[in-house]
Protein backbone atom coordinates (compact mmCIF):
# COMPACT_ATOMS: atom_id res chain seq x y z
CA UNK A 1 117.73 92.93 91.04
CA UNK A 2 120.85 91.91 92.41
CA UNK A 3 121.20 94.96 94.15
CA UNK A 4 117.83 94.69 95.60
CA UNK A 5 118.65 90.90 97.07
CA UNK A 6 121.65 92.85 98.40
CA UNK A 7 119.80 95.46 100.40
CA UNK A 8 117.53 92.89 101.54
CA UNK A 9 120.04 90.64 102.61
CA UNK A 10 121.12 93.54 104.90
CA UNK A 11 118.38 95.00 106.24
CA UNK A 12 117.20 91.34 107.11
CA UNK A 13 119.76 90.27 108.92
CA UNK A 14 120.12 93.80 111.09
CA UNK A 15 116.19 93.46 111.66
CA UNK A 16 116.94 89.33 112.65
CA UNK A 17 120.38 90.49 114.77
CA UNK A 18 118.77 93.14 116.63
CA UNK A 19 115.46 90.26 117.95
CA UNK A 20 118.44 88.07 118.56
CA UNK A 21 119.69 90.59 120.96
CA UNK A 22 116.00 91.32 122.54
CA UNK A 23 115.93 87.81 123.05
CA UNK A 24 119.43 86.72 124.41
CA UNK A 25 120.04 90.25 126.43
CA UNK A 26 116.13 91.06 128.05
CA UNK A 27 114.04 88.59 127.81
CA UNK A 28 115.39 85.33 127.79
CA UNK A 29 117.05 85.62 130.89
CA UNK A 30 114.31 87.06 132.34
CA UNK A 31 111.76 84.34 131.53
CA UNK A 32 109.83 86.98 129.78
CA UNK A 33 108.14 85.38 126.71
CA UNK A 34 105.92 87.93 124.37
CA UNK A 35 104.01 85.21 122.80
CA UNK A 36 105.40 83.82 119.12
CA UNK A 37 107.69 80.24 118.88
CA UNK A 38 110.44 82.50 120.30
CA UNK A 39 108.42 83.09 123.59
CA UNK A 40 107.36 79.33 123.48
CA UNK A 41 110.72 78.57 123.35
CA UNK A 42 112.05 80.64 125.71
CA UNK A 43 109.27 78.91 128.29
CA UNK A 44 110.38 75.42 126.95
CA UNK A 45 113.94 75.95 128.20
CA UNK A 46 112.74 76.32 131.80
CA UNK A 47 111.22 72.96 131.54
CA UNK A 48 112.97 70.69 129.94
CA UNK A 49 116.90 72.53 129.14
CA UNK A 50 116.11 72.73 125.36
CA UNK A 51 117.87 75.42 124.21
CA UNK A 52 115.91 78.48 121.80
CA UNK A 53 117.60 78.11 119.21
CA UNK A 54 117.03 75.10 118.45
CA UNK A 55 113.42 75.22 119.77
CA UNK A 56 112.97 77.97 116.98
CA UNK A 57 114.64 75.51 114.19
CA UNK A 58 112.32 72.76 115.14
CA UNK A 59 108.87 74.36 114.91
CA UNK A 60 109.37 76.76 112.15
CA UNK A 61 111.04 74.48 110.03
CA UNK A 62 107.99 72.58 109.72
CA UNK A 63 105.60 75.30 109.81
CA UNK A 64 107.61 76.35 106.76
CA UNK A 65 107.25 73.25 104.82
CA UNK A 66 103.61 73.00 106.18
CA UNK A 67 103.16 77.09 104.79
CA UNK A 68 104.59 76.15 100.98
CA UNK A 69 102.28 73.07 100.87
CA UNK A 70 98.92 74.51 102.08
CA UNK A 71 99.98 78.54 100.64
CA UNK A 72 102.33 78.41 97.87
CA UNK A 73 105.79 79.78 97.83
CA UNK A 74 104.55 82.74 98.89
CA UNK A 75 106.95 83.31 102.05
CA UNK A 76 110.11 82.78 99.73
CA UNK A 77 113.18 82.62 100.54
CA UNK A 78 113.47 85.73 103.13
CA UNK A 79 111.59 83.97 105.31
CA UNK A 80 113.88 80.93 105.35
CA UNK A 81 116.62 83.10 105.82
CA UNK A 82 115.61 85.29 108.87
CA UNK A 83 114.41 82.09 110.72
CA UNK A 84 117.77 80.10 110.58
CA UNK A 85 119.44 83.21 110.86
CA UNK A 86 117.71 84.36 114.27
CA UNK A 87 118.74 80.65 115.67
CA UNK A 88 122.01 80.84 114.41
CA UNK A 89 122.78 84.58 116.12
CA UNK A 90 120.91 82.79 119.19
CA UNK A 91 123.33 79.93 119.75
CA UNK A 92 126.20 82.55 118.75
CA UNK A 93 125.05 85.50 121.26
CA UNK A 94 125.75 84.24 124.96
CA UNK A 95 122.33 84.78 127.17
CA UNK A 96 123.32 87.79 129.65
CA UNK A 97 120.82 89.52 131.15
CA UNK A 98 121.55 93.18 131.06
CA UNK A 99 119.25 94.07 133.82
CA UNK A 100 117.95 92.21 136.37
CA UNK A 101 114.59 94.45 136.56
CA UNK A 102 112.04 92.89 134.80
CA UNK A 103 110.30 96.17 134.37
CA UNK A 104 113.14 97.23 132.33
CA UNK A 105 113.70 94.32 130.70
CA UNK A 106 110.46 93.64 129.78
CA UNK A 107 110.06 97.49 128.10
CA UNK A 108 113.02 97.44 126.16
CA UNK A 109 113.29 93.86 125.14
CA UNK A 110 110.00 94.75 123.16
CA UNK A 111 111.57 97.36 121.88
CA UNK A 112 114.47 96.02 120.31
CA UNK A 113 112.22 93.39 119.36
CA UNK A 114 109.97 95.13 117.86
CA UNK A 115 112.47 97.46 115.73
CA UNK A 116 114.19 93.74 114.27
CA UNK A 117 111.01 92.86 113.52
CA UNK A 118 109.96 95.69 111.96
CA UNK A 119 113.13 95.76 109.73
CA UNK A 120 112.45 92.44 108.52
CA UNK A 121 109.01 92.69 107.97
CA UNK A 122 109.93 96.10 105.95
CA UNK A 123 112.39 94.47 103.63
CA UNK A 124 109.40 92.06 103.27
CA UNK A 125 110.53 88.90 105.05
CA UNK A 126 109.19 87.53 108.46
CA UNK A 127 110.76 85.05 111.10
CA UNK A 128 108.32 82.51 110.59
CA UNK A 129 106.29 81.91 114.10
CA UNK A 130 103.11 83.47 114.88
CA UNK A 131 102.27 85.10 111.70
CA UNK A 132 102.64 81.77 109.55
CA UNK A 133 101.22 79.76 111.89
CA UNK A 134 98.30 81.73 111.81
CA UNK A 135 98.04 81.96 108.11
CA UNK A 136 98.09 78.25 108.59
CA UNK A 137 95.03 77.62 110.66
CA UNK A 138 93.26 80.70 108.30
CA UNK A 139 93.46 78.48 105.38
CA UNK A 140 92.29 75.42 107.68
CA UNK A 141 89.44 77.61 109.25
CA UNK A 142 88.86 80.58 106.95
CA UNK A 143 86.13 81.22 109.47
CA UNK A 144 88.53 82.67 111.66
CA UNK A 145 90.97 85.46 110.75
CA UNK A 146 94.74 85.13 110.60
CA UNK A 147 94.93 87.86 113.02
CA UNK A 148 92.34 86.77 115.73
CA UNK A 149 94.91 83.25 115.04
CA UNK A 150 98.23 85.25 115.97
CA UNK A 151 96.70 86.66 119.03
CA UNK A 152 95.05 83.37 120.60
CA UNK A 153 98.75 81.65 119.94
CA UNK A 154 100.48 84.59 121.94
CA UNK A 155 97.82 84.72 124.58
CA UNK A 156 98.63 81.30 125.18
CA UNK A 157 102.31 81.82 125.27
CA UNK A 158 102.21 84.27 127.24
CA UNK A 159 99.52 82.24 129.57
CA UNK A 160 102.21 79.35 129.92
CA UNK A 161 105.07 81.41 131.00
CA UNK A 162 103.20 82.75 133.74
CA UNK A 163 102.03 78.76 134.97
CA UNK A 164 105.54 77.49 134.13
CA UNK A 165 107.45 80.24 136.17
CA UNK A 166 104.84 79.68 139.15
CA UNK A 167 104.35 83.76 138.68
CA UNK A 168 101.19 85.29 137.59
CA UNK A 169 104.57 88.72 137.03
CA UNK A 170 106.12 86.70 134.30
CA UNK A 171 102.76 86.33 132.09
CA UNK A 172 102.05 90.16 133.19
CA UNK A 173 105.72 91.80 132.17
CA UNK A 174 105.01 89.02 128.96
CA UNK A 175 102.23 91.28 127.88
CA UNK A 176 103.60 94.41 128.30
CA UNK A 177 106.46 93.33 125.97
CA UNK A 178 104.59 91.81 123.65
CA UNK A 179 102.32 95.37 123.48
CA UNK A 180 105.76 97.20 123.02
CA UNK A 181 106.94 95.23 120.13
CA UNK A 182 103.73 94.98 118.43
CA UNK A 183 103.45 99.32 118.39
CA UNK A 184 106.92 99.61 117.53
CA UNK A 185 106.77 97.16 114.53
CA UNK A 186 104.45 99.76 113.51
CA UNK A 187 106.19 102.60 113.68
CA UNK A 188 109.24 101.16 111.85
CA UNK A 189 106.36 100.29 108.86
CA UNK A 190 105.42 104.08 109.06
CA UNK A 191 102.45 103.93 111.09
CA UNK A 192 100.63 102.49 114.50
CA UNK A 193 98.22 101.16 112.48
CA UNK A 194 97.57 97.20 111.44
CA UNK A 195 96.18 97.46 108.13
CA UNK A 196 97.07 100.22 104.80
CA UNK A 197 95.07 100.99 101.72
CA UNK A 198 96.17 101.07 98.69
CA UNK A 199 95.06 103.00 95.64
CA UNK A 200 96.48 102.31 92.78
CA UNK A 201 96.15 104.71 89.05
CA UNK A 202 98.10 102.33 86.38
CA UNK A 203 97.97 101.56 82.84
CA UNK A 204 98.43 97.74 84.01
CA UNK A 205 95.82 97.25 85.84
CA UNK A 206 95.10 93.39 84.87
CA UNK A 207 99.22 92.18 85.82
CA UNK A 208 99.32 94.07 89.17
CA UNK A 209 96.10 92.72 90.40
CA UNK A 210 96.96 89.23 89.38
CA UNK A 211 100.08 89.23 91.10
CA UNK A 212 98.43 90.43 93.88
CA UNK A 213 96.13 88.25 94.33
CA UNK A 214 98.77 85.76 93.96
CA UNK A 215 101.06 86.57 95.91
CA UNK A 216 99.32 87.82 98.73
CA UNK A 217 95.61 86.37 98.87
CA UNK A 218 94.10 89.58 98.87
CA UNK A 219 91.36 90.79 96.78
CA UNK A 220 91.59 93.97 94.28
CA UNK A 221 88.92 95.89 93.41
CA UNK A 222 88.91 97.76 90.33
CA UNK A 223 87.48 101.43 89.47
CA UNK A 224 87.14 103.21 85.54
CA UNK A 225 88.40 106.54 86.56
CA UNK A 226 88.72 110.01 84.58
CA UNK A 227 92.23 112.02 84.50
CA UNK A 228 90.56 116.03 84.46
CA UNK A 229 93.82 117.28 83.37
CA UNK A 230 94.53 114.84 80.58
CA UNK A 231 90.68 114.10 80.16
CA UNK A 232 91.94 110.08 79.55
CA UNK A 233 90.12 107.41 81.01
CA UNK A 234 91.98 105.70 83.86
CA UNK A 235 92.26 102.28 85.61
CA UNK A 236 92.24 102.62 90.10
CA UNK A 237 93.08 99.61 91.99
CA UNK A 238 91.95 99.81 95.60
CA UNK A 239 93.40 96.61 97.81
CA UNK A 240 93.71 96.86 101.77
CA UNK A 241 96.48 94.69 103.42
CA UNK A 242 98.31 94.48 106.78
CA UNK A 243 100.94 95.62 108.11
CA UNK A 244 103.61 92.07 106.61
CA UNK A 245 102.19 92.94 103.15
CA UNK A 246 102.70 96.67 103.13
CA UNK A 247 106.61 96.43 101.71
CA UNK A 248 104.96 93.79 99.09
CA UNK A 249 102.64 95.46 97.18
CA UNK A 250 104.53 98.54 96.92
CA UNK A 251 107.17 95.95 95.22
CA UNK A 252 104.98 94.26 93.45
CA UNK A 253 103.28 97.82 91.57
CA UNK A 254 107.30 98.78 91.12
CA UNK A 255 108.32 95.70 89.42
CA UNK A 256 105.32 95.99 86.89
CA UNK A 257 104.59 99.52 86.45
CA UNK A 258 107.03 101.91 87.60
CA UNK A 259 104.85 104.82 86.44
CA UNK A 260 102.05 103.70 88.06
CA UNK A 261 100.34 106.88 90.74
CA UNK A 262 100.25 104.60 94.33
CA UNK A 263 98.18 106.22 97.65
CA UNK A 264 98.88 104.90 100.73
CA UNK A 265 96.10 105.33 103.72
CA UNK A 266 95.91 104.00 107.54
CA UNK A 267 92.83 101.98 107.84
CA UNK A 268 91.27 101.86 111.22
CA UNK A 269 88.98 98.95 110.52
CA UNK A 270 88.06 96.50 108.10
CA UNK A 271 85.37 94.22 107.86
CA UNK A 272 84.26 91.77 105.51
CA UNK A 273 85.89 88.65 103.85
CA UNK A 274 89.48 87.81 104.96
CA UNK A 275 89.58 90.23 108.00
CA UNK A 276 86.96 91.05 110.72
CA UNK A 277 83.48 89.38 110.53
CA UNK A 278 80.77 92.43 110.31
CA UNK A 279 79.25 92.20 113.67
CA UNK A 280 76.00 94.45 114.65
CA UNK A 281 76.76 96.45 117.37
């Protein structure tokens, strides 16, 4: 276990050093702002001087405290850790822009972005922001999905830049970084796509989906299978989950049943309770 914290440790603050970079080298000095506190910040310093870090301290601070009280301890430590890490490496790394083309700027700021972000979402931590702000208003409004949360908060970002910067470019290069990031977080996590299945053969299937549902707020369904080699009776656990929960579960099955059989599949759509509301077409 110790071990484990160690690798963690690492990979989150690589995945929190490179968005400090995106940030401080791209798109901060480029007014670009792909959505999240980060972009909200980045806006807020051409009004009123505050700088991001501290910007980024101030709101997800209290989101934090706001997250344990309405969803448990649930974002843990690693969560803490990335977010006062990202505003200590931003008041550390000087803001140079590296190119003056916002064309540039705005492709591979989202790239470097995204790959930080994809690190620490991979060694199963976030930087606070969009994500737990939406899981937030989700358990405020369960009508609404966390997702279809996330993306109204970066829309607006990204909607402010533009009025703030007096440039309908700024909220336009915005969006194309923001689209970068959000397909490269994916490919970091092993696929473009937002949500994975799980299916899960184990001899323990009662502690896994507890924890599960637990941990994560996600529902388990459970199937009385047949092994044809061994002729046994077996226990399946199916459980979808996006793309911040994909590193968790796996760790989850680990830490209870390292024998356990896991299948991983993309899912292109869900719908139903806790993601997209079935809609006739």
């Amino acid at each position: 276990m110790t071990r484990r914290k160690i690798y963690d440790l690492i990979g989150l603050t690589i995945g929190t050093l490179l968005l400090a970079f995106a940030l401080a080298l791209f798109q901060e000095p480029n007014m670009i702002a792909p959505g999240g506190v980060t972009g909200f910040a980045i806006v807020l310093k051409k009004l009123t001087g505050i700088p991001v870090y501290l910007t980024n301290l101030l709101v997800n601070i209290p989101l934090f405290i706001i997250g344990i009280i309405l969803l448990g301890k649930n974002f843990g430590w690693k969560t803490l850790y990335s977010t006062v890490l990202l505003s200590l490496f931003l008041k550390i790394i000087p803001e140079t822009a590296l190119t003056k083309d916002l064309l540039l700027a705005s492709i591979f700021g989202g790239l470097v972005a995204g790959a930080g972000l994809g690190i620490v979402f991979k060694f199963g931590g976030t930087t606070g922001g969009t994500d737990l702000a939406g899981s937030i208003l989700n358990k405020l409004f369960p009508a609404f999905s966390t997702s279809r949360f996330m993306m109204g908060i970066d829309l607006m970002v990204v909607a402010f830049a533009g009025i703030v910067d007096q440039k309908v470019e700024t909220s336009l290069y915005s969006v194309i970084s923001l689209f970068i990031t959000v397909k490269v977080i994916d490919l970091v996590l092993e696929g473009f796509d937002n949500l994975k299945a799980f299916m899960i053969i184990t001899d323990k299937p009662m502690e896994i989906s507890s924890k599960i549902m637990k941990d994560l707020d996600r529902g388990v369904t459970l199937f009385n299978a047949k092994g044809m080699y061994t002729m046994e009776d077996r226990n399946v656990l199916l459980c979808v989950v996006n793309r911040y929960q994909f590193t968790k579960i796996r760790n989850i099955v680990y830490e209870i049943d390292e024998d356990a059989f896991v299948m991983v599949a993309d899912v292109y759509e869900v719908l139903g309770e806790g993601f997209k509301e079935i809609e006739k077409l």
